[in-house]
Protein backbone atom coordinates (compact mmCIF):
# COMPACT_ATOMS: atom_id res chain seq x y z
CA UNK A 1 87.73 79.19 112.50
CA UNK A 2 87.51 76.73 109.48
CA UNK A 3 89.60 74.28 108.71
CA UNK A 4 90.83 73.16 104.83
CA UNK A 5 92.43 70.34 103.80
CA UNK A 6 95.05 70.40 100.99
CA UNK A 7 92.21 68.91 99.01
CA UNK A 8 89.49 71.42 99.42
CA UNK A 9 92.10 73.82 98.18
CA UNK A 10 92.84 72.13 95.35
CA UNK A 11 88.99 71.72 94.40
CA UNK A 12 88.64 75.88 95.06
CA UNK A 13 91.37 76.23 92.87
CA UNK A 14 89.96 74.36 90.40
CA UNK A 15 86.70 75.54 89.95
CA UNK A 16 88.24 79.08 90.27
CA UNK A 17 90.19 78.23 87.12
CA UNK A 18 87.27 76.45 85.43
CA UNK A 19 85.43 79.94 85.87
CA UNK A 20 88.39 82.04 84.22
CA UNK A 21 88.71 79.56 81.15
CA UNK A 22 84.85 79.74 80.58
CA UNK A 23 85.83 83.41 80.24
CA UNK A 24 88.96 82.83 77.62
CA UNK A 25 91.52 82.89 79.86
CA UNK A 26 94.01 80.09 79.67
CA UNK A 27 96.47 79.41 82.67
CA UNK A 28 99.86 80.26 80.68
CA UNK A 29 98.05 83.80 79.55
CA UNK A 30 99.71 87.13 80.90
CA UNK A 31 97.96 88.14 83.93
CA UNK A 32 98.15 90.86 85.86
CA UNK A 33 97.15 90.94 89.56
CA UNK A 34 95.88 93.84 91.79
CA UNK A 35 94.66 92.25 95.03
CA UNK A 36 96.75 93.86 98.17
CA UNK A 37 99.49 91.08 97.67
CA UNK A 38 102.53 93.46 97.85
CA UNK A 39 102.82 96.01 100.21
CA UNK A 40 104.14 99.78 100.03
CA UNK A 41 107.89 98.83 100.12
CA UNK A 42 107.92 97.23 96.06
CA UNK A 43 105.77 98.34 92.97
CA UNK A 44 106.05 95.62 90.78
CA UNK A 45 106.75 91.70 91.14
CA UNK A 46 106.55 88.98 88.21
CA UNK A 47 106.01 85.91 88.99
CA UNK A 48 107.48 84.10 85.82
CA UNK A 49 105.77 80.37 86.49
CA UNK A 50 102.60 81.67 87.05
CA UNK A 51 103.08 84.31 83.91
CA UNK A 52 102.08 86.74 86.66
CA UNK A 53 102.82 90.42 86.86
CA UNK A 54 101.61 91.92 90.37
CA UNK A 55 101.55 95.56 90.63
CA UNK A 56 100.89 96.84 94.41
CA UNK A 57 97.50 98.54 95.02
CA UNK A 58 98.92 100.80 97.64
CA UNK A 59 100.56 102.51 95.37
CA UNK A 60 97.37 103.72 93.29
CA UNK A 61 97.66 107.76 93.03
CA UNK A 62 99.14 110.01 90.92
CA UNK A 63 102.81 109.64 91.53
CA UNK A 64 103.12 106.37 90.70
CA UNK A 65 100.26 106.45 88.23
CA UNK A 66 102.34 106.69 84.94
CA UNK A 67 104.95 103.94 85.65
CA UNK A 68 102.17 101.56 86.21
CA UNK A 69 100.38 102.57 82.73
CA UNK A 70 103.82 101.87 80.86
CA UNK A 71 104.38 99.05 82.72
CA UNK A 72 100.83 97.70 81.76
CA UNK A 73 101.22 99.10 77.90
CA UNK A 74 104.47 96.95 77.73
CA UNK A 75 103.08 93.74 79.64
CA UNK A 76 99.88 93.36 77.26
CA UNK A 77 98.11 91.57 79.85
CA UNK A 78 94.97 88.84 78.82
CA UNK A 79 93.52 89.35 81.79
CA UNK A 80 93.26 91.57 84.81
CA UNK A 81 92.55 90.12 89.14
CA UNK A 82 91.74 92.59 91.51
CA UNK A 83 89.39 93.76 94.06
CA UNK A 84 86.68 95.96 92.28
CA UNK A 85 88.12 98.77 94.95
CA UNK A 86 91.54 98.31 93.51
CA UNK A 87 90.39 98.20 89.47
CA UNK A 88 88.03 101.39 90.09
CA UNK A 89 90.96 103.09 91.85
CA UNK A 90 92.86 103.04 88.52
CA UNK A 91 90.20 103.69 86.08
CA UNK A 92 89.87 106.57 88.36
CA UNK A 93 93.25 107.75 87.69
CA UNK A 94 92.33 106.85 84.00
CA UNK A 95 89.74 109.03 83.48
CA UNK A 96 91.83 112.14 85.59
CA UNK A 97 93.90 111.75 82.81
CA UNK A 98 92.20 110.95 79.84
CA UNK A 99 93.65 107.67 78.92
CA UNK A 100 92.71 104.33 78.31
CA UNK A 101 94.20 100.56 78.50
CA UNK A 102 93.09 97.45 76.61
CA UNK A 103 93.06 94.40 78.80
CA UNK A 104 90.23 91.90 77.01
CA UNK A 105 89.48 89.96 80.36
CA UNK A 106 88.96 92.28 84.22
CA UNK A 107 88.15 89.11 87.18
CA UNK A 108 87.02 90.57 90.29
CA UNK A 109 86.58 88.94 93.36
CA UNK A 110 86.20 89.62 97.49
CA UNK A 111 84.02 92.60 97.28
CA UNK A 112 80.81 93.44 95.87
CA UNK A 113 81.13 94.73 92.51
CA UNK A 114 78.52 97.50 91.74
CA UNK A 115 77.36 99.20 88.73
CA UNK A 116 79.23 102.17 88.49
CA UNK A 117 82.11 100.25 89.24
CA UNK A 118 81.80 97.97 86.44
CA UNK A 119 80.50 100.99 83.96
CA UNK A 120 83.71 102.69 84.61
CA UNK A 121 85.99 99.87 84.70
CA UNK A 122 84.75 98.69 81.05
CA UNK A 123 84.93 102.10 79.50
CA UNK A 124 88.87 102.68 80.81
CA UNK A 125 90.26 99.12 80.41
CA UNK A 126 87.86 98.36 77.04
CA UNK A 127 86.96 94.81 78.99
CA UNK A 128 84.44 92.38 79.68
CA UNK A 129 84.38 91.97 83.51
CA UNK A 130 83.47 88.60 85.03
CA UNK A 131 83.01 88.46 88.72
CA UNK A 132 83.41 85.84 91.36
CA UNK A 133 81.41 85.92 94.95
CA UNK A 134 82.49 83.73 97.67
CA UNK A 135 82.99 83.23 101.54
CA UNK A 136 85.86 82.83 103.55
CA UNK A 137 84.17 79.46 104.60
CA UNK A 138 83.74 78.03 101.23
CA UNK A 139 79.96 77.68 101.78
CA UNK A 140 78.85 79.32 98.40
CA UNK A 141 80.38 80.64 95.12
CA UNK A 142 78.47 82.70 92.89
CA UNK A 143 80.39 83.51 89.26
CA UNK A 144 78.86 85.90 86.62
CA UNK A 145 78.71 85.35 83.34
CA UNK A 146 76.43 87.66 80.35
CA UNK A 147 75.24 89.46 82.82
CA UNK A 148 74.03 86.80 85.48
CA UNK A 149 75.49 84.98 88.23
CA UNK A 150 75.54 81.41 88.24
CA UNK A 151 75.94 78.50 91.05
CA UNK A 152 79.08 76.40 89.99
CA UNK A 153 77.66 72.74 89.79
CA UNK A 154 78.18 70.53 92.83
CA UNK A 155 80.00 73.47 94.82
CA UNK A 156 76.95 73.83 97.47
CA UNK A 157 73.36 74.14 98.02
CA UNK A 158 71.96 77.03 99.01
CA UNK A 159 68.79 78.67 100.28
CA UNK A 160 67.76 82.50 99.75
CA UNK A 161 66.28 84.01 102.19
CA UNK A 162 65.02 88.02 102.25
CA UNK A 163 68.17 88.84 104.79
CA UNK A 164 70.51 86.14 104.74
CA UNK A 165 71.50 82.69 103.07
CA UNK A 166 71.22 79.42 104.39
CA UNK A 167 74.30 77.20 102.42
CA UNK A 168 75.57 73.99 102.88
CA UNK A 169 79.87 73.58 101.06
CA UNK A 170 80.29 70.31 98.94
CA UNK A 171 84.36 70.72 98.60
CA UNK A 172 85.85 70.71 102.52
CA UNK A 173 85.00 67.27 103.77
CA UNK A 174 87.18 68.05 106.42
CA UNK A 175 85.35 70.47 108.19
CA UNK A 176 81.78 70.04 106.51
CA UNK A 177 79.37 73.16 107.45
CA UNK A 178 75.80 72.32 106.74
CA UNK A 179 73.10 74.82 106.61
CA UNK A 180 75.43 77.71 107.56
CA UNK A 181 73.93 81.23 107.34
CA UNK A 182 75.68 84.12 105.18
CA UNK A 183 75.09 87.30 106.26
CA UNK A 184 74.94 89.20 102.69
CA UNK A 185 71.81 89.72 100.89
CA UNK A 186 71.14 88.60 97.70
CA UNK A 187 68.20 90.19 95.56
CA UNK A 188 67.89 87.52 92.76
CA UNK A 189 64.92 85.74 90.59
CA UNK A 190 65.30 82.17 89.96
CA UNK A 191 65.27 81.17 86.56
CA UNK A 192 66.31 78.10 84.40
CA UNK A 193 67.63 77.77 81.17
CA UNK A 194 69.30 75.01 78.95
CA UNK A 195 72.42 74.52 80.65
CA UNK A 196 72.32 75.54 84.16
CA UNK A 197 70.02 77.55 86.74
CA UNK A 198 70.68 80.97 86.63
CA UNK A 199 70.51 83.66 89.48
CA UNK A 200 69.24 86.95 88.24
CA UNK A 201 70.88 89.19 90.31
CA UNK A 202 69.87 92.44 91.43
CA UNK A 203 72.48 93.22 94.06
CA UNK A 204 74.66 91.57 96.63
CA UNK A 205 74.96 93.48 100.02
CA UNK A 206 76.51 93.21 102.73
CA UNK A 207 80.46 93.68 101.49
CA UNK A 208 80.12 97.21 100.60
CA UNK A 209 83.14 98.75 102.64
CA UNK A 210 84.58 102.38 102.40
CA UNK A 211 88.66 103.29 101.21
CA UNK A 212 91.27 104.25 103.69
CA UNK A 213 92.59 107.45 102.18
CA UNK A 214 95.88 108.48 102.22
CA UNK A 215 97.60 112.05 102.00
CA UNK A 216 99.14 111.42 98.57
CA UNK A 217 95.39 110.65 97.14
CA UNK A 218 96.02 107.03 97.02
CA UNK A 219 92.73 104.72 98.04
CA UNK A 220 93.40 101.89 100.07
CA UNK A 221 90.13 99.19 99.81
CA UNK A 222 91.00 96.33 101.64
CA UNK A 223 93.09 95.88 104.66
CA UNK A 224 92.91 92.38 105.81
CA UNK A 225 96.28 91.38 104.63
CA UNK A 226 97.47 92.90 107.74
CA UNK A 227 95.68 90.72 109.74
CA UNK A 228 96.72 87.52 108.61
CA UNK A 229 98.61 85.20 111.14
CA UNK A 230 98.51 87.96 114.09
CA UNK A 231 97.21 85.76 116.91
CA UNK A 232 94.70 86.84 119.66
CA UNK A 233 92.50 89.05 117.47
CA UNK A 234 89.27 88.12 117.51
CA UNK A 235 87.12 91.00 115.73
CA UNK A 236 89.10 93.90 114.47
CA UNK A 237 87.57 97.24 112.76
CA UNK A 238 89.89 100.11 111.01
CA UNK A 239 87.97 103.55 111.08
CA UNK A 240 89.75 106.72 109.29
CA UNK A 241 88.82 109.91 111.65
CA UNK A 242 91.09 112.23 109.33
CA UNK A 243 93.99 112.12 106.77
CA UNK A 244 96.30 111.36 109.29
CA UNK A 245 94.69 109.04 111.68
CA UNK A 246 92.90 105.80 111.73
CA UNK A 247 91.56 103.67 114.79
CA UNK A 248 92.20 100.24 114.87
CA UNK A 249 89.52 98.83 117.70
CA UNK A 250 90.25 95.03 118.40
CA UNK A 251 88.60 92.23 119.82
CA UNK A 252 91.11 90.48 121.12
CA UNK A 253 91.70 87.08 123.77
CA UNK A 254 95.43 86.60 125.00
CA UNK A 255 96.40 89.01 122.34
CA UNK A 256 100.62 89.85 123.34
CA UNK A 257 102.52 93.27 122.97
CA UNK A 258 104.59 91.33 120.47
CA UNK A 259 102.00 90.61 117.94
CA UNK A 260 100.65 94.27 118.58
CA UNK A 261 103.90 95.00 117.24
CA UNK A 262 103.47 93.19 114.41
CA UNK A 263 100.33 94.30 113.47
CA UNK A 264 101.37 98.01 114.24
CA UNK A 265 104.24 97.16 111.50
CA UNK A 266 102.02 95.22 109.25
CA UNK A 267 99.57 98.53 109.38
CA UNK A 268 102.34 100.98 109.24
CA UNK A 269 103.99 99.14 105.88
CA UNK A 270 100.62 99.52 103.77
CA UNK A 271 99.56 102.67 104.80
CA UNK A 272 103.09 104.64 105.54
CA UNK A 273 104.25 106.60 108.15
CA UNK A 274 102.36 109.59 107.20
CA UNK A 275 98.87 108.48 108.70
CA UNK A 276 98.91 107.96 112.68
CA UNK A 277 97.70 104.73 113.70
CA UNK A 278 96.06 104.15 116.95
CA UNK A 279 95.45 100.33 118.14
CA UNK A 280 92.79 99.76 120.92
CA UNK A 281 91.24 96.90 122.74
CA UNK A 282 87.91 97.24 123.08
CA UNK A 283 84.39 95.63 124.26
CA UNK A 284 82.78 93.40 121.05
CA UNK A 285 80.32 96.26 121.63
CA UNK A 286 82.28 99.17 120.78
CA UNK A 287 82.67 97.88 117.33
CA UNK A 288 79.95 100.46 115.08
CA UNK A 289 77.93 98.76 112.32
CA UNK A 290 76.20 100.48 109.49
CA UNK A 291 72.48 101.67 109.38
CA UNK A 292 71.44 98.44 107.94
CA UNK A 293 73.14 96.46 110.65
CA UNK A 294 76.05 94.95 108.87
CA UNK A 295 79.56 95.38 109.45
CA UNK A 296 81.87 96.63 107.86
CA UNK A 297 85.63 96.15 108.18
CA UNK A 298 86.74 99.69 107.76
CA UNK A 299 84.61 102.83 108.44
CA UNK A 300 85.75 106.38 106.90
CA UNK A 301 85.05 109.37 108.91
CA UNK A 302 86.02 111.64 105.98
CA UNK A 303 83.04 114.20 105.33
């Protein structure tokens, strides 16, 4: 666990927002999110301070496919947030149906972002897509930018190693983690120019992570929103053995039958009633990794 002061939030905020303006993307532009924040019971929310309009990713398949491209048409979004998963998912649906939409600006954050993700996403949304890699611990921040990824200034310091990094955060001086090690591999050559160093990037592994799939088509990338605040869980891992049922093996340490409940609920409200879902405790080593070691959060069974 790490903690964050109000502060340190503020200062990830910041430089968050000092990425998306480098971009052309001004705080009062029409934005449209895509990140998991809504769950299968509402399609659309906007969120009129932040100019905001958040469509739900778990409703990404065909059904609800053409109320999301009107809705999109008639919001003329600036810019587009969302996990690549999420973004692809659509473009996807895009290119079933030979259409296009015209957002200038695609951010993409949380996963890794590979190339024939971004290929599609730029040909079915007519964008430049800027990406942003970070850690749950605030240790490092990677943005891209023309094709490279750049360290914001002052954010951390960080060492490259063939399997891992070695960073140490600038922004939580609350809970300061010095020389912690990152578990995703970065292929990069250093390499300086005018304004800042530069980090040639070849890849970023380690975050890869395969879609839930539901009955209706839709593709469900990231699942961790139905984790957050159920207590006892130490290590959780979703694997998909069929349309209908996925595995949920925890990790868990005074874990009650109430917040099973809630995370039985929490499961049941993004991925509907149509897909079993079966929650077990298990031994840390019951938990499968992939065949270069790392883990991954959900596993698809799905030949």
């Amino acid at each position: 666990m790490v903690y964050r002061d109000f502060k340190s939030i503020l200062i990830e905020n910041a430089y968050v927002w000092w990425f998306r303006q480098r971009a052309g993307l001004a705080i009062q532009d029409r934005k449209i999110s895509l990140r998991g924040d809504l769950d299968r019971s509402k399609l659309f929310y906007f969120d009129k301070v932040a100019n905001t309009l958040f469509i739900s990713s778990y409703h990404l398949n065909r059904e609800k496919f053409p109320q999301i491209v009107e809705k999109i048409n008639q919001f003329q979004p600036k810019a587009l947030l969302a996990y690549p998963s999420s973004v692809f998912t659509l473009a996807g649906l895009l290119e079933e149906t030979n259409k296009k939409l015209t957002i200038p600006l695609v951010f993409t954050s949380s996963e890794s972002l590979l190339a024939f993700q971004q290929e599609k996403i730029q040909q079915y949304f007519q964008s430049r897509i800027f990406d942003w890699y970070g850690t749950a611990e605030r240790t490092i921040a990677l943005y891209s930018e023309n094709g490279k990824y750049y360290e914001p200034p002052l954010y951390s310091f960080n060492e490259y190693q063939k399997d891992k990094i070695i960073s140490t955060g600038f922004i939580n001086t609350l809970f300061p983690i010095i020389r912690y090690q990152v578990n995703d591999v970065i292929q990069h050559q250093n390499k300086y120019d005018e304004n800042h160093k530069s980090l040639e990037i070849e890849g970023i592994h380690g975050r890869i992570e395969d879609y839930i799939l539901l009955p209706d088509g839709s593709k469900i990338g990231r699942m961790d929103v139905a984790f957050k605040n159920i207590k006892g869980i130490k290590k959780a891992q979703l694997i998909q053995h069929s349309l209908q049922k996925v595995e949920v093996l925890l990790v868990t340490e005074n874990f009650t039958s109430s917040e099973k409940i809630k995370l039985q609920q929490n499961l049941t409200n993004r991925l509907g009633k149509q897909i079993e879902i079966f929650i077990n405790e298990v031994d840390e080593n019951k938990l499968q990794h992939a065949e270069n070691k790392k883990f991954k959060f959900v596993i698809s069974k799905l030949s």
